[in-house]
PDB file of N, CA and C in Angstrom:
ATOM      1  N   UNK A   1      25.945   3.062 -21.209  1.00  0.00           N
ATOM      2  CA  UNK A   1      26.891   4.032 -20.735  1.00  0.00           C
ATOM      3  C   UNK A   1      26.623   5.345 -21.445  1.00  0.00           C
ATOM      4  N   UNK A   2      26.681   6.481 -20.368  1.00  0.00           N
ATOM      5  CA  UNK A   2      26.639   7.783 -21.298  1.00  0.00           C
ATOM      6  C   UNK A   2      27.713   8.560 -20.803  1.00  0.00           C
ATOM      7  N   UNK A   3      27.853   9.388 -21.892  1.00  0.00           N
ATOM      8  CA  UNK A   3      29.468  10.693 -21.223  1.00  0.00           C
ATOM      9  C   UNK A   3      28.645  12.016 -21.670  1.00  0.00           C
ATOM     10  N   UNK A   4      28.774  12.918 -21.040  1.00  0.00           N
ATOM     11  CA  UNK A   4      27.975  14.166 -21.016  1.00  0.00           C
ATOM     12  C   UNK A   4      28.847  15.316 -22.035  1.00  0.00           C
ATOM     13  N   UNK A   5      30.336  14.603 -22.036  1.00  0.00           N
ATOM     14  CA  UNK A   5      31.207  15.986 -23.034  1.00  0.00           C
ATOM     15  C   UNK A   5      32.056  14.630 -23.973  1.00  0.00           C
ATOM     16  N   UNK A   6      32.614  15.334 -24.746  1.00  0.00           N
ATOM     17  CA  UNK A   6      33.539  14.348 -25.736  1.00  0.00           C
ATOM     18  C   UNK A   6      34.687  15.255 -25.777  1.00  0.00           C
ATOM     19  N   UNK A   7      36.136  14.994 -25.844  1.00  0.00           N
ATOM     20  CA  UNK A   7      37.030  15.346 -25.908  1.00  0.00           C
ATOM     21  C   UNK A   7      37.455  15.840 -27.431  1.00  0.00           C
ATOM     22  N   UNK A   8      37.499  17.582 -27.664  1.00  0.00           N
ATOM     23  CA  UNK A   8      37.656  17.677 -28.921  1.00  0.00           C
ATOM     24  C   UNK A   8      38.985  17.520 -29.721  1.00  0.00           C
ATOM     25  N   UNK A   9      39.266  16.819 -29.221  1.00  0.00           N
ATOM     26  CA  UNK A   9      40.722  16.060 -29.709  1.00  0.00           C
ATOM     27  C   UNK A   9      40.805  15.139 -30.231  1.00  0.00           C
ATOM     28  N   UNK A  10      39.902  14.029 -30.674  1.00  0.00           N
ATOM     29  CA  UNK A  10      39.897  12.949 -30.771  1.00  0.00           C
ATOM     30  C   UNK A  10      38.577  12.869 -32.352  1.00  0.00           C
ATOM     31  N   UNK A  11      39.330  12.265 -32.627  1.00  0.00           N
ATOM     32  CA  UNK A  11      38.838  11.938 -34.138  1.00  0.00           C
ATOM     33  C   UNK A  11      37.327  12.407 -34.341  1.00  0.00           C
ATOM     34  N   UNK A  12      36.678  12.550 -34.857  1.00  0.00           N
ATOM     35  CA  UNK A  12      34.820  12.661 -35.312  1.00  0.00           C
ATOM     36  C   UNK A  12      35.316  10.770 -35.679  1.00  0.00           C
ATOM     37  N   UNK A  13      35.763  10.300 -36.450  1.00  0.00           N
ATOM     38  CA  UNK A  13      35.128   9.018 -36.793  1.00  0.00           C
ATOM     39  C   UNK A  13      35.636   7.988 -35.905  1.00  0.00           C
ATOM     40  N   UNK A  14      36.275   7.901 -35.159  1.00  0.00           N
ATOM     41  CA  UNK A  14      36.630   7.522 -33.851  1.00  0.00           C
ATOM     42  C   UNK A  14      34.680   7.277 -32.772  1.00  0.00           C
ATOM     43  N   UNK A  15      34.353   8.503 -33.299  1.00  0.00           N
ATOM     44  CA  UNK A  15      32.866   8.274 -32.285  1.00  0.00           C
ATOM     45  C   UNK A  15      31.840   7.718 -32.952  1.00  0.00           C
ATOM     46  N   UNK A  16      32.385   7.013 -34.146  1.00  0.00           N
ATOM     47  CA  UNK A  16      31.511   6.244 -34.904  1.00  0.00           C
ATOM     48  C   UNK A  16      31.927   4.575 -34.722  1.00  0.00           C
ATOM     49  N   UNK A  17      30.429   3.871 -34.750  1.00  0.00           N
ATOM     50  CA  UNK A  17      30.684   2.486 -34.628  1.00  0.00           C
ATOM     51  C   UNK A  17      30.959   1.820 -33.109  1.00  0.00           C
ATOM     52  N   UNK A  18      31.648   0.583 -32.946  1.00  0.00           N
ATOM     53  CA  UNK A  18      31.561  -0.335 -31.850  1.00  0.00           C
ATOM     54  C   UNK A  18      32.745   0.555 -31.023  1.00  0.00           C
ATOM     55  N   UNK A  19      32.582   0.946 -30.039  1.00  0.00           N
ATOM     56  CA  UNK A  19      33.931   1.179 -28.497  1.00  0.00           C
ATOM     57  C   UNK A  19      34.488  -0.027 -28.519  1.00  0.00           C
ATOM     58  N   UNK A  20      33.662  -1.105 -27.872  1.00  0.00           N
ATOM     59  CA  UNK A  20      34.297  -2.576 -27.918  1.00  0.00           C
ATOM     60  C   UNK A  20      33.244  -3.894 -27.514  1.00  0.00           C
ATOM     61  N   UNK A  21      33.760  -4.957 -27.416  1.00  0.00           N
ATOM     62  CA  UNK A  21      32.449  -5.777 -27.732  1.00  0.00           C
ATOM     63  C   UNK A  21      32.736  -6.450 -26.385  1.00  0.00           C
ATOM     64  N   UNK A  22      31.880  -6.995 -25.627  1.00  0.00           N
ATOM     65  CA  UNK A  22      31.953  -7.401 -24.153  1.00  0.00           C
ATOM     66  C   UNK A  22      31.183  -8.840 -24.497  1.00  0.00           C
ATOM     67  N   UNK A  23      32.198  -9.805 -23.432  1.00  0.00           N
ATOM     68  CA  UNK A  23      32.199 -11.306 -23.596  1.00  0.00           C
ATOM     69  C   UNK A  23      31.836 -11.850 -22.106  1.00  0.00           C
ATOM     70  N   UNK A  24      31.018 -12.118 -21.489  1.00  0.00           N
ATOM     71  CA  UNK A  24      30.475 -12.613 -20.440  1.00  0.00           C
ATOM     72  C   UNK A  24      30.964 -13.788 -20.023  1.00  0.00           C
ATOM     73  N   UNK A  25      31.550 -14.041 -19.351  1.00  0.00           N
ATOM     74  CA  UNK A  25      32.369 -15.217 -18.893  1.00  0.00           C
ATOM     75  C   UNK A  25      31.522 -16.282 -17.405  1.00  0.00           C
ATOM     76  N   UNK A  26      30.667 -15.383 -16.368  1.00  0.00           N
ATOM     77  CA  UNK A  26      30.542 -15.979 -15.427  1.00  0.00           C
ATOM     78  C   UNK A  26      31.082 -15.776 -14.220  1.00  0.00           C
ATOM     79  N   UNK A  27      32.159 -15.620 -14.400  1.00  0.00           N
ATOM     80  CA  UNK A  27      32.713 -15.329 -12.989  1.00  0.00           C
ATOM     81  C   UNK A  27      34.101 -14.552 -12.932  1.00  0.00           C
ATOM     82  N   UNK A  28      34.664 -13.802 -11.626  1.00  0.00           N
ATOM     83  CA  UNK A  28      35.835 -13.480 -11.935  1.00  0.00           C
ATOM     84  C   UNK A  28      37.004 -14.079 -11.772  1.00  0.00           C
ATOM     85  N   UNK A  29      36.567 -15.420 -11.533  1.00  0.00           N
ATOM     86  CA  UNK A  29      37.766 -16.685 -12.173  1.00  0.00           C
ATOM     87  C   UNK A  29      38.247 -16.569 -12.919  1.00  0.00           C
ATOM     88  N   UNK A  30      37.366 -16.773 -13.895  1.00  0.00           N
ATOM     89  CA  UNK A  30      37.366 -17.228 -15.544  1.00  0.00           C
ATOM     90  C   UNK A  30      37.515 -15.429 -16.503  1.00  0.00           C
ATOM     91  N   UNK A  31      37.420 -14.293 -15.767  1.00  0.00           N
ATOM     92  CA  UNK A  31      38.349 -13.262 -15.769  1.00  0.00           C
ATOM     93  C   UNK A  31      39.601 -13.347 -15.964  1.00  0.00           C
ATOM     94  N   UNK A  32      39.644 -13.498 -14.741  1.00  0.00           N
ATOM     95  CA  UNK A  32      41.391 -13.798 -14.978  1.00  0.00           C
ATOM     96  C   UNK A  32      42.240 -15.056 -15.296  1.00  0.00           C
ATOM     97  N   UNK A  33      41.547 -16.275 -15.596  1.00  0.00           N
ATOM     98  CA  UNK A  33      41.936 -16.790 -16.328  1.00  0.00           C
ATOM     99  C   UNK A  33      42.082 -16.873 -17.888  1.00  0.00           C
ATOM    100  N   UNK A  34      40.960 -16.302 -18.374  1.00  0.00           N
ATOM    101  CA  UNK A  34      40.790 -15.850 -19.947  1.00  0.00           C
ATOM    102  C   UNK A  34      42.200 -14.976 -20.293  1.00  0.00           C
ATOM    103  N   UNK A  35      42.275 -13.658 -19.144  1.00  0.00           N
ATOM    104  CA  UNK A  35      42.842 -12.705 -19.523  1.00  0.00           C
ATOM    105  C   UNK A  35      44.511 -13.054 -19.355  1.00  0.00           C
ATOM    106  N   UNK A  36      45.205 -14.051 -18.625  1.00  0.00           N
ATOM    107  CA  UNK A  36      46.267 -14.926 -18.615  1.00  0.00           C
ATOM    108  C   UNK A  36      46.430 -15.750 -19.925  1.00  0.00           C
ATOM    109  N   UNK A  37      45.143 -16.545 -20.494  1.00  0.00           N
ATOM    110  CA  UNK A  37      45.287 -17.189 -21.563  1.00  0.00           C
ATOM    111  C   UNK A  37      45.468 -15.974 -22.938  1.00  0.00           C
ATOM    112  N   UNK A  38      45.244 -14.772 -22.770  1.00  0.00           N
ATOM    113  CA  UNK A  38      45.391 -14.129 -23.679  1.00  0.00           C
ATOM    114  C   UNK A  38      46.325 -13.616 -23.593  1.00  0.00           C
ATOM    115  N   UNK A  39      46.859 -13.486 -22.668  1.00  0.00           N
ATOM    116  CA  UNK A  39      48.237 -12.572 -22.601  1.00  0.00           C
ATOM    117  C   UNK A  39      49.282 -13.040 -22.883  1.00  0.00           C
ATOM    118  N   UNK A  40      49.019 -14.978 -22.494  1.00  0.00           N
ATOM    119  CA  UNK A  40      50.224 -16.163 -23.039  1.00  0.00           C
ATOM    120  C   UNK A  40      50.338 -15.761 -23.895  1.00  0.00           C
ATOM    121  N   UNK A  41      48.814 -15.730 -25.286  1.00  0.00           N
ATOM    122  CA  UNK A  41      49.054 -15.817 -26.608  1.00  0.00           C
ATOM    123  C   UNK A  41      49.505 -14.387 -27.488  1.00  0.00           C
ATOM    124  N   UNK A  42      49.786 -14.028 -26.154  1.00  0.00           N
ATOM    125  CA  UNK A  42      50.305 -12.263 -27.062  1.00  0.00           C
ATOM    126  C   UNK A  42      49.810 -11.168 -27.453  1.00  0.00           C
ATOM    127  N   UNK A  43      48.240 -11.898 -26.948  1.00  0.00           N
ATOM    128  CA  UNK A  43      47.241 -10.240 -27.028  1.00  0.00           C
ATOM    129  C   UNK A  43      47.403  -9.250 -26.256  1.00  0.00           C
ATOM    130  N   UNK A  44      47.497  -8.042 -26.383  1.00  0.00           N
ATOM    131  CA  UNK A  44      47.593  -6.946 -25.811  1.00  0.00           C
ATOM    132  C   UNK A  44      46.615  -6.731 -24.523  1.00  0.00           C
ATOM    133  N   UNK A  45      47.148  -6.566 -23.453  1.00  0.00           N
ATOM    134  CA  UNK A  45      46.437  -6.861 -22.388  1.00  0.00           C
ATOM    135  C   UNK A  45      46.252  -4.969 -22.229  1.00  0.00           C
ATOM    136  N   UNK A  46      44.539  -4.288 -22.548  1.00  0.00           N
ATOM    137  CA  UNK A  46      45.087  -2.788 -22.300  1.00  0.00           C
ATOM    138  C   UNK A  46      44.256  -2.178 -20.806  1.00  0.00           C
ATOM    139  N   UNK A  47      43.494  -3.590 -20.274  1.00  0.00           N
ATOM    140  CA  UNK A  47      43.074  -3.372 -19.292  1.00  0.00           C
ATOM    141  C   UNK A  47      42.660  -4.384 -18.278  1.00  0.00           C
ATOM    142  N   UNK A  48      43.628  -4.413 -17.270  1.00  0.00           N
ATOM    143  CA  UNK A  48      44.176  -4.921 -16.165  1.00  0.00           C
ATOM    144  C   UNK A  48      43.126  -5.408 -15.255  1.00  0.00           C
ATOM    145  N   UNK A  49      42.654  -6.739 -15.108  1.00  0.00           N
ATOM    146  CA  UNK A  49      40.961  -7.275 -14.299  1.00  0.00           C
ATOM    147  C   UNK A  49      41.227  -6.032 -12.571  1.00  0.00           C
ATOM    148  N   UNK A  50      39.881  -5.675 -12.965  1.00  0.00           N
ATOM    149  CA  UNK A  50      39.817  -4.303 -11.863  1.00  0.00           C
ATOM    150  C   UNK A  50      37.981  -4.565 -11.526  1.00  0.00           C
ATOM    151  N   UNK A  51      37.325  -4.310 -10.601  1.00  0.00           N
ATOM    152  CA  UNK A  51      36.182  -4.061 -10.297  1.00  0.00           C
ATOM    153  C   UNK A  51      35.842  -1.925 -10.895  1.00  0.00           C
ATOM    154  N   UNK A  52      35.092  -2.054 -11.752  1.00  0.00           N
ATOM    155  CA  UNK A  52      34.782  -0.894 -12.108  1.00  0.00           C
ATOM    156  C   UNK A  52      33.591  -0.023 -11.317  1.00  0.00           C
ATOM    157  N   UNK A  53      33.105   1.233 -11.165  1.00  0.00           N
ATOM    158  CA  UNK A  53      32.754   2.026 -10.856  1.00  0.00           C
ATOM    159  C   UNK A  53      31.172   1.572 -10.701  1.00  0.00           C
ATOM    160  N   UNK A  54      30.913   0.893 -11.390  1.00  0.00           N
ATOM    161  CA  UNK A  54      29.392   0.305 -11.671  1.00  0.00           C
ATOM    162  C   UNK A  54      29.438  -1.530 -11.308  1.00  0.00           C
ATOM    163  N   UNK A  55      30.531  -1.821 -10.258  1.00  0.00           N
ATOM    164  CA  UNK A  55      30.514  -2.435  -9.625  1.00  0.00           C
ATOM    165  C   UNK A  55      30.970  -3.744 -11.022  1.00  0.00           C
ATOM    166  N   UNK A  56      31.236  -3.754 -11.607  1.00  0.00           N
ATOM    167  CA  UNK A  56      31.282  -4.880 -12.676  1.00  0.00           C
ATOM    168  C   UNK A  56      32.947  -4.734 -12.807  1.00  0.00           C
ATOM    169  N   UNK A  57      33.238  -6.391 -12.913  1.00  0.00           N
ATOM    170  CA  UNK A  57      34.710  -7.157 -12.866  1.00  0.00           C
ATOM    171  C   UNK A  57      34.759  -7.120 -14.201  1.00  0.00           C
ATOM    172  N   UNK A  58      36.243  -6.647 -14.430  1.00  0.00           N
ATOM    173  CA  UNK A  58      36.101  -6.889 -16.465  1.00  0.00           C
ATOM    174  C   UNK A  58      37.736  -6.696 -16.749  1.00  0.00           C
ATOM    175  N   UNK A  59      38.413  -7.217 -17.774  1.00  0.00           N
ATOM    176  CA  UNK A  59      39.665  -6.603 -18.196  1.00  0.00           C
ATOM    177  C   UNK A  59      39.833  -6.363 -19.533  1.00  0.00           C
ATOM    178  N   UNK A  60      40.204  -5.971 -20.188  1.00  0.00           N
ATOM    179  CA  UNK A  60      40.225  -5.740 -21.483  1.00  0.00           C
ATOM    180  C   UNK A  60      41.439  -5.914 -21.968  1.00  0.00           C
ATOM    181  N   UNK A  61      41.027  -6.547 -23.725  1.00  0.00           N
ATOM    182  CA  UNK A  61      42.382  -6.703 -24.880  1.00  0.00           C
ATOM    183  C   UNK A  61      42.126  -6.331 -26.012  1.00  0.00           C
ATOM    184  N   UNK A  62      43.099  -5.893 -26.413  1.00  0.00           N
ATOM    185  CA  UNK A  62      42.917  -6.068 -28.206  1.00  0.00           C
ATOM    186  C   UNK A  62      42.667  -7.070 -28.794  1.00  0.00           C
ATOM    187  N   UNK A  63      42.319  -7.094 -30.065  1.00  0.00           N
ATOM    188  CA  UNK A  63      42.178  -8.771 -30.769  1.00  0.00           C
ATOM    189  C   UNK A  63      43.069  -8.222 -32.078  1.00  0.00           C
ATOM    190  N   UNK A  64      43.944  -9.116 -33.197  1.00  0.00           N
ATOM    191  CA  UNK A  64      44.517  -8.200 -33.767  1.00  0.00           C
ATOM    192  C   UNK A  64      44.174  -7.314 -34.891  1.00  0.00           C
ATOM    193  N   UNK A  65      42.726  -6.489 -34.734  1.00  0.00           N
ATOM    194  CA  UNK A  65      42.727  -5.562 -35.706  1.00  0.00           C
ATOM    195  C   UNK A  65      42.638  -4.715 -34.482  1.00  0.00           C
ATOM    196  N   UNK A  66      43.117  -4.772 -33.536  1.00  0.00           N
ATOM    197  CA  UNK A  66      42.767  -3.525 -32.529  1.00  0.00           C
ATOM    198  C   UNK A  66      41.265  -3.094 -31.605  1.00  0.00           C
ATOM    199  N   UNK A  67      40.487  -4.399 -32.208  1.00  0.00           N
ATOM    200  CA  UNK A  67      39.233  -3.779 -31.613  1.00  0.00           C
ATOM    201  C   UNK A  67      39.478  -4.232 -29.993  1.00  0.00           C
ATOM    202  N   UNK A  68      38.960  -3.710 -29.228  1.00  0.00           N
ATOM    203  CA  UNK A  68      38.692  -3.626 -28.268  1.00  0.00           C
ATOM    204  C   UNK A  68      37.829  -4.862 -27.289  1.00  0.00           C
ATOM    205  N   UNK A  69      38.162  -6.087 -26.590  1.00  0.00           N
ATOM    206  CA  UNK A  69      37.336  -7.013 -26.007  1.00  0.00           C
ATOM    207  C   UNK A  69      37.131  -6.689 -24.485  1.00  0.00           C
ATOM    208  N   UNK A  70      36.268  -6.721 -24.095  1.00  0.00           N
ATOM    209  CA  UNK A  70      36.165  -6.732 -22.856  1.00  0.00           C
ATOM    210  C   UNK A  70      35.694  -8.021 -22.525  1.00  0.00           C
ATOM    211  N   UNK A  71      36.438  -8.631 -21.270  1.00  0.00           N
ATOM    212  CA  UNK A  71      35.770 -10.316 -20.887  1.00  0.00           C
ATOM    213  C   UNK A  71      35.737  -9.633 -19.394  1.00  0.00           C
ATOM    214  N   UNK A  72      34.039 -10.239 -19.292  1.00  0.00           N
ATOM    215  CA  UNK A  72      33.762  -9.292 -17.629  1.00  0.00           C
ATOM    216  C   UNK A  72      32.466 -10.928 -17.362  1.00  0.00           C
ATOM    217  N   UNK A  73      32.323 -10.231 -16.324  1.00  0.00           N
ATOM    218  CA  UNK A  73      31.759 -11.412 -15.608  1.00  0.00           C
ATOM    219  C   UNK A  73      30.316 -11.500 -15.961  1.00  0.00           C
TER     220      UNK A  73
END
């Protein structure tokens, strides 16, 4: 992934290190079933199973230090 501008609002160390770590599941079953089993257990659900722009199924959670998971197909 590339972004052509960065928003100068947002931290310098914020653009350092992992965005978030992506978990390959297989299918978009097991999408939205993962993302149900996580939401039982109280993880922060901060992105809703959607087909994205680059054609890829994915939803995203926090884990609890905040990092960022993506479980996509």
């Amino acid at each position: 992934m590339s972004k052509t501008s960065v928003n100068e609002s947002i931290n310098p160390k914020e653009l350092m290190g992992l965005t978030h770590l992506a978990i390959s599941v297989g299918s978009k079953e097991n999408v939205d079933k993962l993302k149900k089993k996580f939401e039982s257990d109280s993880y922060e659900v901060v992105g809703q199973p959607r087909t994205m722009g680059d054609g890829c199924y994915e939803s995203m959670i926090l884990d609890p230090e905040l990092n960022r998971i993506e479980i996509t197909i």
